[in-house]
Each structure stands twice: as C-alpha cells, then as structure tokens.
Protein backbone atom coordinates (compact mmCIF):
# COMPACT_ATOMS: atom_id res chain seq x y z
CA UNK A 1 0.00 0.00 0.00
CA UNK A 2 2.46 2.41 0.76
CA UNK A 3 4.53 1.51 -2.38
CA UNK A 4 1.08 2.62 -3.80
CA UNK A 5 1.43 5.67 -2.24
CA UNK A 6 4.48 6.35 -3.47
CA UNK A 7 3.79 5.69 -6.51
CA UNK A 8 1.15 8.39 -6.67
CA UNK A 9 2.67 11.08 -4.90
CA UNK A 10 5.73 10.58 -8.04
CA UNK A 11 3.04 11.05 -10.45
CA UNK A 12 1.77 13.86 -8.71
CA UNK A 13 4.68 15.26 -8.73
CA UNK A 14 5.30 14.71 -12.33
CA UNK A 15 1.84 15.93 -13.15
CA UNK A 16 2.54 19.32 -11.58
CA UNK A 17 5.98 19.68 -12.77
CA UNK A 18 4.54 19.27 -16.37
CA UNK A 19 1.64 21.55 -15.47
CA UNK A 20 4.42 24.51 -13.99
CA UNK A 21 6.41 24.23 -17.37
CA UNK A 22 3.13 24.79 -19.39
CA UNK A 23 2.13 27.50 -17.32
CA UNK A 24 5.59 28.99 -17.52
CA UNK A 25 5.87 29.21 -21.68
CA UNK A 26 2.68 30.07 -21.39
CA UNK A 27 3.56 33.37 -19.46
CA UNK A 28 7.14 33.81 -21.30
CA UNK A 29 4.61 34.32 -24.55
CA UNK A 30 1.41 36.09 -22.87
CA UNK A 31 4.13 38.66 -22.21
CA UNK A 32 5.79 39.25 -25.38
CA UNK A 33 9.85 38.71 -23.44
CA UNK A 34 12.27 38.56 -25.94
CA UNK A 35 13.97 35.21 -24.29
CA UNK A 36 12.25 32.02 -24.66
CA UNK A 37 13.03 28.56 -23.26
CA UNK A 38 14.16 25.86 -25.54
CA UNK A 39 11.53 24.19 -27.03
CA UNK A 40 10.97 20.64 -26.20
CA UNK A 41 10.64 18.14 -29.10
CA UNK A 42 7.19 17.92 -29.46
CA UNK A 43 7.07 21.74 -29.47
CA UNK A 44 10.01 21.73 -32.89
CA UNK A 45 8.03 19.22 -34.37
CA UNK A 46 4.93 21.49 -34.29
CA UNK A 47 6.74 24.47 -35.49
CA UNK A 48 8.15 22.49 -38.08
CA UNK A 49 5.07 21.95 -39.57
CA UNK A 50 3.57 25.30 -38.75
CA UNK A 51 3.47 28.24 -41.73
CA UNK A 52 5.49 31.18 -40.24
CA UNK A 53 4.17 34.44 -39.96
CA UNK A 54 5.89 37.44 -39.58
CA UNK A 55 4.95 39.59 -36.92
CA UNK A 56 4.94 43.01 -37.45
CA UNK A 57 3.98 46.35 -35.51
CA UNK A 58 1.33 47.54 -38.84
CA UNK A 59 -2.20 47.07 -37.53
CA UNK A 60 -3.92 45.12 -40.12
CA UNK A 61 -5.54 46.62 -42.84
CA UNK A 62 -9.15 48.08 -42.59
CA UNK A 63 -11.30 47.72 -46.20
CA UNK A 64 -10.47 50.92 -47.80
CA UNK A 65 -13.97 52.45 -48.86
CA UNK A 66 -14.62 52.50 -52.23
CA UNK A 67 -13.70 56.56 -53.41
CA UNK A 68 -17.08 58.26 -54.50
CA UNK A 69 -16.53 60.51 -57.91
CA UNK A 70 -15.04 64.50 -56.44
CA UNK A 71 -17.45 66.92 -57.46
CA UNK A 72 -16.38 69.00 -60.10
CA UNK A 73 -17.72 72.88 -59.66
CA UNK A 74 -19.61 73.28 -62.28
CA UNK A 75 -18.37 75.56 -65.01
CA UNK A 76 -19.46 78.85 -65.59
CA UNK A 77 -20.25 79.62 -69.51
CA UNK A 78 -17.53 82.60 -70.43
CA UNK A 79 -19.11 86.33 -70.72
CA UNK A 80 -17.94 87.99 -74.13
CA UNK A 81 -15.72 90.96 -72.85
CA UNK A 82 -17.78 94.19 -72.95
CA UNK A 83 -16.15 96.59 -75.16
CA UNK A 84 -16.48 100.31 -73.86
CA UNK A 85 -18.74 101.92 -75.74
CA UNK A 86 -17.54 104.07 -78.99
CA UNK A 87 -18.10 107.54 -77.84
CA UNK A 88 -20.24 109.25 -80.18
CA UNK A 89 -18.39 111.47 -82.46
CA UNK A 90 -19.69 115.28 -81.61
CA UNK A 91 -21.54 116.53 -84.24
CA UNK A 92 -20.63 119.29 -86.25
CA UNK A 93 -22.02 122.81 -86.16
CA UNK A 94 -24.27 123.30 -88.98
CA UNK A 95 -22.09 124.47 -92.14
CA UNK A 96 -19.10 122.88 -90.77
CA UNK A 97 -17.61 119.95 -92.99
CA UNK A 98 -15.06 117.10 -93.25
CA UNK A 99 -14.95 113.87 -94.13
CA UNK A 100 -17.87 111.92 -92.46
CA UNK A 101 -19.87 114.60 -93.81
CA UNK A 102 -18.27 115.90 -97.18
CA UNK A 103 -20.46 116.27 -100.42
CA UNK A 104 -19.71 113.92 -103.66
CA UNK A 105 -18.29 117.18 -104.92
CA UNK A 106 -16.20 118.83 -102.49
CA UNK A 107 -12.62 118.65 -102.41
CA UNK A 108 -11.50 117.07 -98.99
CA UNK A 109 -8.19 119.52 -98.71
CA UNK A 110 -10.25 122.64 -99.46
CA UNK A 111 -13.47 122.24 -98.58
CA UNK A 112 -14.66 123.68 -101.92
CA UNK A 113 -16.71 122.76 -103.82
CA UNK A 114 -15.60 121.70 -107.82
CA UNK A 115 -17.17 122.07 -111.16
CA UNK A 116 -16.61 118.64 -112.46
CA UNK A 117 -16.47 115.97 -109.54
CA UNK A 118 -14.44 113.18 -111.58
CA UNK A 119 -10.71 115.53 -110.66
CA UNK A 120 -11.56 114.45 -107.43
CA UNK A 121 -11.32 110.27 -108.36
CA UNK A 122 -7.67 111.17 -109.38
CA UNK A 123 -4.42 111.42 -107.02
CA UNK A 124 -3.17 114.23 -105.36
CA UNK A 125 0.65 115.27 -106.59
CA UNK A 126 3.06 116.44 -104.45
CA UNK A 127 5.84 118.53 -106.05
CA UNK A 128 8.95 120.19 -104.80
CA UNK A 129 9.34 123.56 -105.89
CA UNK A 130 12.30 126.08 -105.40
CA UNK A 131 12.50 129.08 -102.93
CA UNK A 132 16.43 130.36 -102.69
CA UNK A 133 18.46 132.15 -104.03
CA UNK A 134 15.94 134.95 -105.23
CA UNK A 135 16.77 134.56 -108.76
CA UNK A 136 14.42 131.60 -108.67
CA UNK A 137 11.47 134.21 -108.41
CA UNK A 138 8.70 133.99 -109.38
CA UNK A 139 7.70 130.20 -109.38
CA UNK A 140 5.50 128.92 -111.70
CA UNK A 141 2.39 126.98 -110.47
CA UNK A 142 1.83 128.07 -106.76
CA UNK A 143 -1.50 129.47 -107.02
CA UNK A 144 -2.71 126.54 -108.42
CA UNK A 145 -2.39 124.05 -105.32
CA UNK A 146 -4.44 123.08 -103.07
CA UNK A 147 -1.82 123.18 -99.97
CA UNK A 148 1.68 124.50 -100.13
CA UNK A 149 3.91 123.81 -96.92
CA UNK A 150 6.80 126.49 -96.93
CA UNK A 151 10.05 124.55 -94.29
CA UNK A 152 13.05 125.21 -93.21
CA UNK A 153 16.05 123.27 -95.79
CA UNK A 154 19.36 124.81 -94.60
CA UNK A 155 20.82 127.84 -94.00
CA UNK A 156 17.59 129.53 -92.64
CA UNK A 157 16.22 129.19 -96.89
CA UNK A 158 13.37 127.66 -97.16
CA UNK A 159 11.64 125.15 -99.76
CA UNK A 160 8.34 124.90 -100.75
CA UNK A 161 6.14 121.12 -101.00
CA UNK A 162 2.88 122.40 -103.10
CA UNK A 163 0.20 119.44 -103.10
CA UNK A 164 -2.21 119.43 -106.68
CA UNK A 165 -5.24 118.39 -106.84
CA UNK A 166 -8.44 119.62 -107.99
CA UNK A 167 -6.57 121.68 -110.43
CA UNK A 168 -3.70 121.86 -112.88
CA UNK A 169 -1.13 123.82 -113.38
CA UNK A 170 0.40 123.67 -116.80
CA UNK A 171 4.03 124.84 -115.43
CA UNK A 172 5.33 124.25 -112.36
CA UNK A 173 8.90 124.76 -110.90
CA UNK A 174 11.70 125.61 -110.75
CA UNK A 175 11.71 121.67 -109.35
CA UNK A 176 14.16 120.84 -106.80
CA UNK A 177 15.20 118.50 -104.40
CA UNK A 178 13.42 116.45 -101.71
CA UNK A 179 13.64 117.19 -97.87
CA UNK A 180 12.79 114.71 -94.98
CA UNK A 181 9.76 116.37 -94.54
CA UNK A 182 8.39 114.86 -98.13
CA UNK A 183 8.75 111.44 -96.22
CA UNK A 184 5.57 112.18 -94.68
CA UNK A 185 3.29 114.73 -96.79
CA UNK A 186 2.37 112.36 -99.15
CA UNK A 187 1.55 110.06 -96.72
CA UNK A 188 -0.97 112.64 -95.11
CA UNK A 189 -2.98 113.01 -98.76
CA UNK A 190 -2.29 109.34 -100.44
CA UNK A 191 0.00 111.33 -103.07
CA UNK A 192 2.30 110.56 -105.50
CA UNK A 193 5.97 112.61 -105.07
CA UNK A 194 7.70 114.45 -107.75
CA UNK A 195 11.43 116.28 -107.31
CA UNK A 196 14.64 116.03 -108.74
CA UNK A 197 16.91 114.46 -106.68
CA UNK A 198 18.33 114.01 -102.75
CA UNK A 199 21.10 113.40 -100.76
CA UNK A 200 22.04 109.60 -101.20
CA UNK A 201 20.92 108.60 -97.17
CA UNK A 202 17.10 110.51 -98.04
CA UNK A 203 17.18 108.60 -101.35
CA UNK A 204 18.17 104.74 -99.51
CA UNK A 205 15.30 106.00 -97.48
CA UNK A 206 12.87 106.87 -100.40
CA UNK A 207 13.45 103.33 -101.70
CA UNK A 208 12.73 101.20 -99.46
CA UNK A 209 9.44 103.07 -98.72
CA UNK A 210 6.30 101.22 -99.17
CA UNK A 211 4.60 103.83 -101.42
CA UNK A 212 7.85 104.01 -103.54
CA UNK A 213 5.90 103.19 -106.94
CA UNK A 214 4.22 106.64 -106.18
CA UNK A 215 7.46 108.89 -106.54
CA UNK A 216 8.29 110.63 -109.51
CA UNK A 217 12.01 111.50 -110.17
CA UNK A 218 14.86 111.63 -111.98
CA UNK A 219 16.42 110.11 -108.92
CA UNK A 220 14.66 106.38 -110.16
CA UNK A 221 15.64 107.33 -113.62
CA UNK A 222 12.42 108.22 -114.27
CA UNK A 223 10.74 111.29 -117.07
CA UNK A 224 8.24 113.48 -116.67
CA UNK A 225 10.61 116.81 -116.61
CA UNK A 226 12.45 118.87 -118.68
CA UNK A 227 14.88 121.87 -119.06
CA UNK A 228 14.27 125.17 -119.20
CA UNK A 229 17.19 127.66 -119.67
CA UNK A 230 16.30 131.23 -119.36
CA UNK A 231 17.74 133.65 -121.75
CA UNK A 232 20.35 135.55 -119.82
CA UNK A 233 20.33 139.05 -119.44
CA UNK A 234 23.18 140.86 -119.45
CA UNK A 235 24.08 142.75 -115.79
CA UNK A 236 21.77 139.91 -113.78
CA UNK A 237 23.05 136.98 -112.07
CA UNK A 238 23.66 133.52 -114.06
CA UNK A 239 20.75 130.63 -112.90
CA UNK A 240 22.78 127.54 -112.26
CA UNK A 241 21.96 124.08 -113.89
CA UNK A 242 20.05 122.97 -111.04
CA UNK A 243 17.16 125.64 -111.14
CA UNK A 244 16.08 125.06 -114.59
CA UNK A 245 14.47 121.72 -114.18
CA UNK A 246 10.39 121.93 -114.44
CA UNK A 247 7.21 119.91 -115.44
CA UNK A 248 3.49 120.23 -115.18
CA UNK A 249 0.82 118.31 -113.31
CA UNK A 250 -0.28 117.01 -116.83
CA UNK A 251 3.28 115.01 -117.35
CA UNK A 252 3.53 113.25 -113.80
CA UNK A 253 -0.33 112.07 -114.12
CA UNK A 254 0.82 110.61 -116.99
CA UNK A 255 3.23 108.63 -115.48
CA UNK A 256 0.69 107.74 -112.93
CA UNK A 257 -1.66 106.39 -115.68
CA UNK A 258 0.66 104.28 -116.90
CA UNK A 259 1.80 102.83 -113.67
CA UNK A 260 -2.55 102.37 -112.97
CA UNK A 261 -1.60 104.41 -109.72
CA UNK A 262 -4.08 107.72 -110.66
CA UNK A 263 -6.61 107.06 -108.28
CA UNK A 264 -8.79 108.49 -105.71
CA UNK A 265 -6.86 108.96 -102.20
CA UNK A 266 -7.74 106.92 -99.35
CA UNK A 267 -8.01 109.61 -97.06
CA UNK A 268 -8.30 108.64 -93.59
CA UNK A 269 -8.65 111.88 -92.13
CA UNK A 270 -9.20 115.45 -92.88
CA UNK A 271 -9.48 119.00 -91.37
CA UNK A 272 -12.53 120.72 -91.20
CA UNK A 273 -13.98 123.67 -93.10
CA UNK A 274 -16.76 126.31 -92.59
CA UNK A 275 -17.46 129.64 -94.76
CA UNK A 276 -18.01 131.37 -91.66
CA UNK A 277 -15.26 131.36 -88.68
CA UNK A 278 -15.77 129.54 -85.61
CA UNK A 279 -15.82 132.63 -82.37
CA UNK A 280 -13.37 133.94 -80.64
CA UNK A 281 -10.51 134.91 -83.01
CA UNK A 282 -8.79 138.25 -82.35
CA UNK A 283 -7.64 140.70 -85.41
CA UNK A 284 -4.70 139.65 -87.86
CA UNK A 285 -4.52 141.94 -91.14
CA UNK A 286 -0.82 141.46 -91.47
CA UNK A 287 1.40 138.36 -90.63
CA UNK A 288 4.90 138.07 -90.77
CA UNK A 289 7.23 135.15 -90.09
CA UNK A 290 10.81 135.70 -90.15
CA UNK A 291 12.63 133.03 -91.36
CA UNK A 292 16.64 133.77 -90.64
CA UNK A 293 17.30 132.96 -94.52
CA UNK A 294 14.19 134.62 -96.07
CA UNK A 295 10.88 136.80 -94.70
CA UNK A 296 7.81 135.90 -95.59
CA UNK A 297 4.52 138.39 -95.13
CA UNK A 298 0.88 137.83 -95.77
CA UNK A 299 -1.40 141.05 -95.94
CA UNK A 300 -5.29 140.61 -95.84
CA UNK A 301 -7.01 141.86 -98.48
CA UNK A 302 -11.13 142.27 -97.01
CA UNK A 303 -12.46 142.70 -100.55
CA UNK A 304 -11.58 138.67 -101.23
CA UNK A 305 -10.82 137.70 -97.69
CA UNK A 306 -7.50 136.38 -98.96
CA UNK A 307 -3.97 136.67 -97.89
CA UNK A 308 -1.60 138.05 -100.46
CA UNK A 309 2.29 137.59 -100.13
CA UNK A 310 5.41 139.28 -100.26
CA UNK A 311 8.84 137.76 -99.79
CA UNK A 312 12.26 139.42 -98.85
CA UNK A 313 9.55 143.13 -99.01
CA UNK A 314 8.71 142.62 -102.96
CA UNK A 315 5.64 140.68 -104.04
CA UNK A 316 5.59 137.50 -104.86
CA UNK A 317 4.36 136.37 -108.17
CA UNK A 318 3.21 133.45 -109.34
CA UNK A 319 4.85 133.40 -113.25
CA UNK A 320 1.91 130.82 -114.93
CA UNK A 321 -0.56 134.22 -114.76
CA UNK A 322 1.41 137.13 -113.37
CA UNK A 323 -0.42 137.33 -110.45
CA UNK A 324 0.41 137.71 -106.72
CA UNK A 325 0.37 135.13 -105.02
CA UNK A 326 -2.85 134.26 -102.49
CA UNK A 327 -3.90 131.63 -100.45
CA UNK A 328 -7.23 131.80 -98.54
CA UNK A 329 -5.71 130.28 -95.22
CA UNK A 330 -2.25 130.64 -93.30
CA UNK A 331 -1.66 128.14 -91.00
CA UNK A 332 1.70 128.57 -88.83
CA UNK A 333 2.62 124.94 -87.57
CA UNK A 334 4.98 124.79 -84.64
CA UNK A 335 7.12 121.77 -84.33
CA UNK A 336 10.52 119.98 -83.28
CA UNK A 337 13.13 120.53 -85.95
CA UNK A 338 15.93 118.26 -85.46
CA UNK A 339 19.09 118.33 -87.44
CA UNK A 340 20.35 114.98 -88.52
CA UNK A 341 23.00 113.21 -89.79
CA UNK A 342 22.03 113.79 -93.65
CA UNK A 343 24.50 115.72 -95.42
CA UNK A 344 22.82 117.86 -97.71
CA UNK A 345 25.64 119.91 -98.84
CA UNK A 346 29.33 119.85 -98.17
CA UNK A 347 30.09 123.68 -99.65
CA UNK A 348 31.73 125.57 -96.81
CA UNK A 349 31.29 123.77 -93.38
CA UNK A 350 28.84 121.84 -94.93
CA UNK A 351 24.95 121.53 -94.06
CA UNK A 352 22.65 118.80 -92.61
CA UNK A 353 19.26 118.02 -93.87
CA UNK A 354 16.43 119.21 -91.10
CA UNK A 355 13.74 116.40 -89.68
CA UNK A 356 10.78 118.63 -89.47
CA UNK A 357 8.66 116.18 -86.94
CA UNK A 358 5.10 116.72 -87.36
CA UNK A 359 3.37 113.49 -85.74
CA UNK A 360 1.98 114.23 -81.91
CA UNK A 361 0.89 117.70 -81.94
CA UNK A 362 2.48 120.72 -81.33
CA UNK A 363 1.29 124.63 -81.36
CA UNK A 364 -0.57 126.18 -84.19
CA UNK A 365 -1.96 129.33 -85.47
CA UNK A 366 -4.63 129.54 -87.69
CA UNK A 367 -5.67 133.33 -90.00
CA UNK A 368 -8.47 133.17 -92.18
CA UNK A 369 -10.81 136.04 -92.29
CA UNK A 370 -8.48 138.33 -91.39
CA UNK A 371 -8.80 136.53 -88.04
CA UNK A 372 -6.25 134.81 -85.80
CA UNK A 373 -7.17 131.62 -84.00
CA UNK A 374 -4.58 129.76 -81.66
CA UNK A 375 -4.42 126.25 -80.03
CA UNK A 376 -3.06 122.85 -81.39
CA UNK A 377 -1.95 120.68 -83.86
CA UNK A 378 -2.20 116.78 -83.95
CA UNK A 379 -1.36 114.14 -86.29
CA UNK A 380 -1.54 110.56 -84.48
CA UNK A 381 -0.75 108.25 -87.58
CA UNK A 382 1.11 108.61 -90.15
CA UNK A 383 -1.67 108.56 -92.86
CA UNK A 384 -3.65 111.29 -90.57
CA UNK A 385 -3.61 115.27 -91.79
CA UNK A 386 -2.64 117.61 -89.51
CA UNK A 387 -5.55 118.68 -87.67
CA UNK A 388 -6.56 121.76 -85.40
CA UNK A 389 -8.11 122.02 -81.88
CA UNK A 390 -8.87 125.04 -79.81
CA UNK A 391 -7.80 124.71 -76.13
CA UNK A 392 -11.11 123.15 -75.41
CA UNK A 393 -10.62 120.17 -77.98
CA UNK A 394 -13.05 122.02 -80.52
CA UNK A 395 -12.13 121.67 -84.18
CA UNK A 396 -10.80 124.78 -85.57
CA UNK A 397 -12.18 125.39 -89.06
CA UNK A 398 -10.87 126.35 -92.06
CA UNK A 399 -12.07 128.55 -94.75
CA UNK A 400 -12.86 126.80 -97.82
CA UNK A 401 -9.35 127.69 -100.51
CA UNK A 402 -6.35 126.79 -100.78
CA UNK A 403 -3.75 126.28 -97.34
CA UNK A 404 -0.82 127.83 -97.10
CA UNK A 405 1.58 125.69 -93.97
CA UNK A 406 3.68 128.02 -92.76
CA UNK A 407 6.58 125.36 -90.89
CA UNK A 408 8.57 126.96 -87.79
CA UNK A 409 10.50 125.44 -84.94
CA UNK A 410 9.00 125.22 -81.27
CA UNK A 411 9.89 128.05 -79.58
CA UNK A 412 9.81 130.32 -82.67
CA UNK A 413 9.88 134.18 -81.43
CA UNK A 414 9.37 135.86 -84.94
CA UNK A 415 6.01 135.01 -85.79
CA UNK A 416 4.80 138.74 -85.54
CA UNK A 417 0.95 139.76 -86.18
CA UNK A 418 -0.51 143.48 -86.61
C-alpha cells in the first residue's frame, strides 16, 4: 500500500511539474519577453510543420472604402468681354464739314466745292518747288495748289512742297530737291511725289518706302521733266543748272496712268472747313514770319478775304498768270526741328538736312478772315492730316481755298501779327 502511495505522490509530482512548465511558456509568450526557453521536441516538431508568420507592428488593414466621384464645380459659360462703348463722335455745327460729312463734290483739302467731280477720283501730286536764291522768283504753279507747306532746308532758306489736286497747273517749278519732310506729306494726302533728286541717305530712305511706286524723279531714272534755260540778261546773275528743271501736273499724271496708280486717295482723315469762322478769333490783317534765310509776309485783303504775299519786301508772283500770289488760309505749324546726320551739302562747313517732326501735336496758329485763332496741332498716324483744336478740344475750321503751312521750330519768337 504504501509503495502505492508512493507511486502516486511521483506522479503527482510529475503531473505538476509538467503543469508549472506549461504555465511557464505560457507566461514567457502572454508577455511578449524577448527570451524564450528551448523548445521541447514535441514543441520543434509542431513548429516544423507550422506556416510562419511574420509579426509586425502595422495594424492590419481596414477595407479601404470605395472613393465616390469628387465633385467638379460646375463651369461657368464665359461672358464675351464688354467693349467700352464708342463715344459718339460730336456733331458738327451746322455748315461745318469734313470727311464723315463731305459732299460727292467737295474737295477734302479745301473744302470747296468743284465744277466737275471726276478731278476728285484722281491722285493728289506732291511737287517740290524752289525758294532760294531769289533769282528763282517767281515760281511757276503756286497758285494753283491746293496746300503748299513752306520749311526750313538749310541755311535759314526755305523750300516749298505744293500738293495738286483739284486743279492743274500747266508749269510748275523751278523743281528741286526732296527734304525729310516729303517722307511724310504724301503720306498725309495718299500722293504721289515728284522732285529732282536728294542726298544719297534721303534717297536709300525713299526706296525702301512702301509707297515708292508713287514717286516721280529723276532720282529712279524716271521722265516726266524737262529743261528750261532762261535767256540771260546781261548785268543779272547767271541761274545755275540745277534751277532750270520743271514739269506740269499734266506730265507726272501721266506717269501715274501708266503705272494704274491715278486714283482716288484713301483719305483717312481730314481738317474741317466752314465759310463762316468759328468765335473767338482776335484781329490779324498782317502776318509776318521771319525766317533767318528769307521773310515771308501775308497782308489781308477784305475785298476777297485772302492773304496776299510778299517775300524778302517785294511781291511775290506766281509766273503761270502774273499774279500775286494768295492763299485763302495761313496756317503757322509749330514743331521739333531736329538736325540729322544727312549731309545735304558739303560747300563751306557743310549743311545737314532738317527732320521737321510733325506726328503728336504741337502749337498752331490759324488766319483766315483776317482773323487769328490759336491752339493745337495733332497728327496721331502717319496717314492722318494735320488737324486743329482750340484749347477746349473744338475743331478749328478752315475757310474753304487753298492752305498755305507756314513750318517753324518750337519756340519760334518771330512770328509777328498786326
């Protein structure tokens, strides 16, 4: 019995040893120690045939919802861009013209109104005419333009550009050389150029410019002039070689005809003309503009309401008809005169051609009427006219006739009025 008893208490002591070695792995793993015991057999066996799996600190993944579609704003249908509105042109006083308003037959650089409306479907001619040394008095043809702009060339002389185009004049010259300024005139009225020659930088210029199939010259080897050589008189001073050269309006349209190029002007501009003048002017019978080379003076003649001019105190004649010449408007035009690098003449010191800029605006006086009206000048593009404004921004009218542009630097002092 006792051997019994032994027995028992040895398997209840075996019992509970195996029970405190389960209990123990048990905790070593409930407890996450980094030292284990060695496992027994039965415990390799098991992990033999066990599939390994990595433990690892990332919490295992949740189902990721399925993403529902991002509402797009919805897009808003463009708005055209609004335009300011055009402000409405102010109308003219009644009587007042220019070209939104011009009749079939008036002529849109005088305001006048012409016998036979077709001269007006032709193209205006600009032509450069002589106006030093006096022996070149009296030109032929000035009366018979439409505009004449009288500029500085060098050596305080001055030159004369006269524009034709409701009528012709069947001589005109003496014909001389061009000036910078002639890069831009016929621009202003769509018009062909004619003149004899120019220094060689103003002729590189004059062909590359884009209305270069309207000039006219023996420059381009072209006709449309010839010589005349006065007989001399004995006592009076010889006329050089280069004052004989003339033509007439008849000879350069010509040319234009045969080139297809005598056409009505696209104008895209023009100044404006009344018959009676706008208020406010103050009194201006005489005008004289001193020029340091030459003097030029206009004296208003009420019978005609015309300006008739002298130059260097004798009249000056227009040869064609033997008549004084008379324009119906003086217009002094104030603006930058810049001497550049065009050599014009080498005799003496030498001289450099003049860039007369007339684009922006500038100062202006206006005497028609035997009235004086003052304010400003503008010309924004180059195909514009030169147009006038009274301090206000009111359009300063012409007369209807012929324009005479008298050019002067800013600042010019002898500009004198009585």
């Amino acid at each position: 019995m006792q051997s019994k008893k032994y027995v028992l208490i040895i398997l209840f002591i075996g019992i509970l040893g195996l029970f405190l070695a389960a209990c123990t792995a048990a905790s070593t793993q409930t407890n996450g120690n980094t030292t284990t015991t060695a496992p027994t057999e039965a415990v390799a066996q098991v992990q033999a045939t066990a599939t390994a799996v990595p433990v690892t600190n990332t919490p295992a993944p949740t189902e990721t919802p399925v993403p529902t579609d991002t509402p797009i704003p919805p897009t808003k249908e463009p708005t055209a861009t609004v335009e300011p509105p055009t402000p409405e042109a102010t109308p003219l006083p009644d009587g007042w013209y220019d070209l939104s308003n011009f009749p079939d037959d008036m002529n849109p650089l005088t305001g006048e109104i012409v016998d036979d409306p077709a001269v007006l479907d032709r193209r205006p001619i600009a032509l450069k005419i002589s106006n030093y040394p006096p022996l070149v008095r009296p030109q032929h043809g000035l009366n018979r333009a439409d505009l004449v702009f009288e500029h500085l060339a060098e050596g305080g002389a001055t030159r004369f550009t006269a524009v034709y185009y409701s009528k012709d004049a069947h001589t005109v010259g003496s014909i001389r050389s061009a000036r910078i300024i002639d890069f831009e005139i016929p621009v202003m009225y769509d018009a062909a150029l004619g003149y004899s020659g120019s220094a060689g930088g103003n002729k590189d210029r004059f062909a590359l410019v884009d209305w270069f199939d309207r000039i006219v010259s023996p420059d381009f080897g072209h006709g449309g002039y010839y010589r005349d050589y006065p007989e001399q008189v004995e006592g009076e001073e010889e006329i050089d070689f280069w004052h004989t050269m003339f033509t007439n309006t008849e000879r350069i349209r010509a040319i234009l005809q045969e080139r297809g190029l005598d056409v009505a002007p696209q104008l895209q501009n023009s100044m404006v003309f009344s018959e009676k003048p706008a208020a406010g002017g103050t009194p201006a019978k005489e005008i004289e503009i001193r020029y340091s080379g030459n003097d030029a003076f206009w004296w208003y003649d009420q019978s005609d309401s015309r300006y008739y001019r002298w130059t260097d105190g004798e009249r000056h004649l227009d040869a064609n008809y033997d008549e004084q010449v008379n324009f119906k408007n003086i217009v002094v035009v104030a603006a930058e005169h810049v001497e550049s690098w065009i050599m014009e003449t080498e005799v003496g010191q030498g001289a450099h051609s003049i860039e007369i800029q007339i684009w922006g605006e500038g100062p202006v006086s206006i005497f028609r009427d035997g009235q004086r009206f003052d304010g400003h000048w503008e010309r924004k593009d180059p195909k514009d006219m030169l147009t006038f404004y009274d301090e206000d921004g009111n359009s300063i009218p012409l007369a209807p006739g012929n324009t005479w542009f008298q050019m002067v630097p800013l600042g010019f002092e002898k500009l004198i009025v009585d």
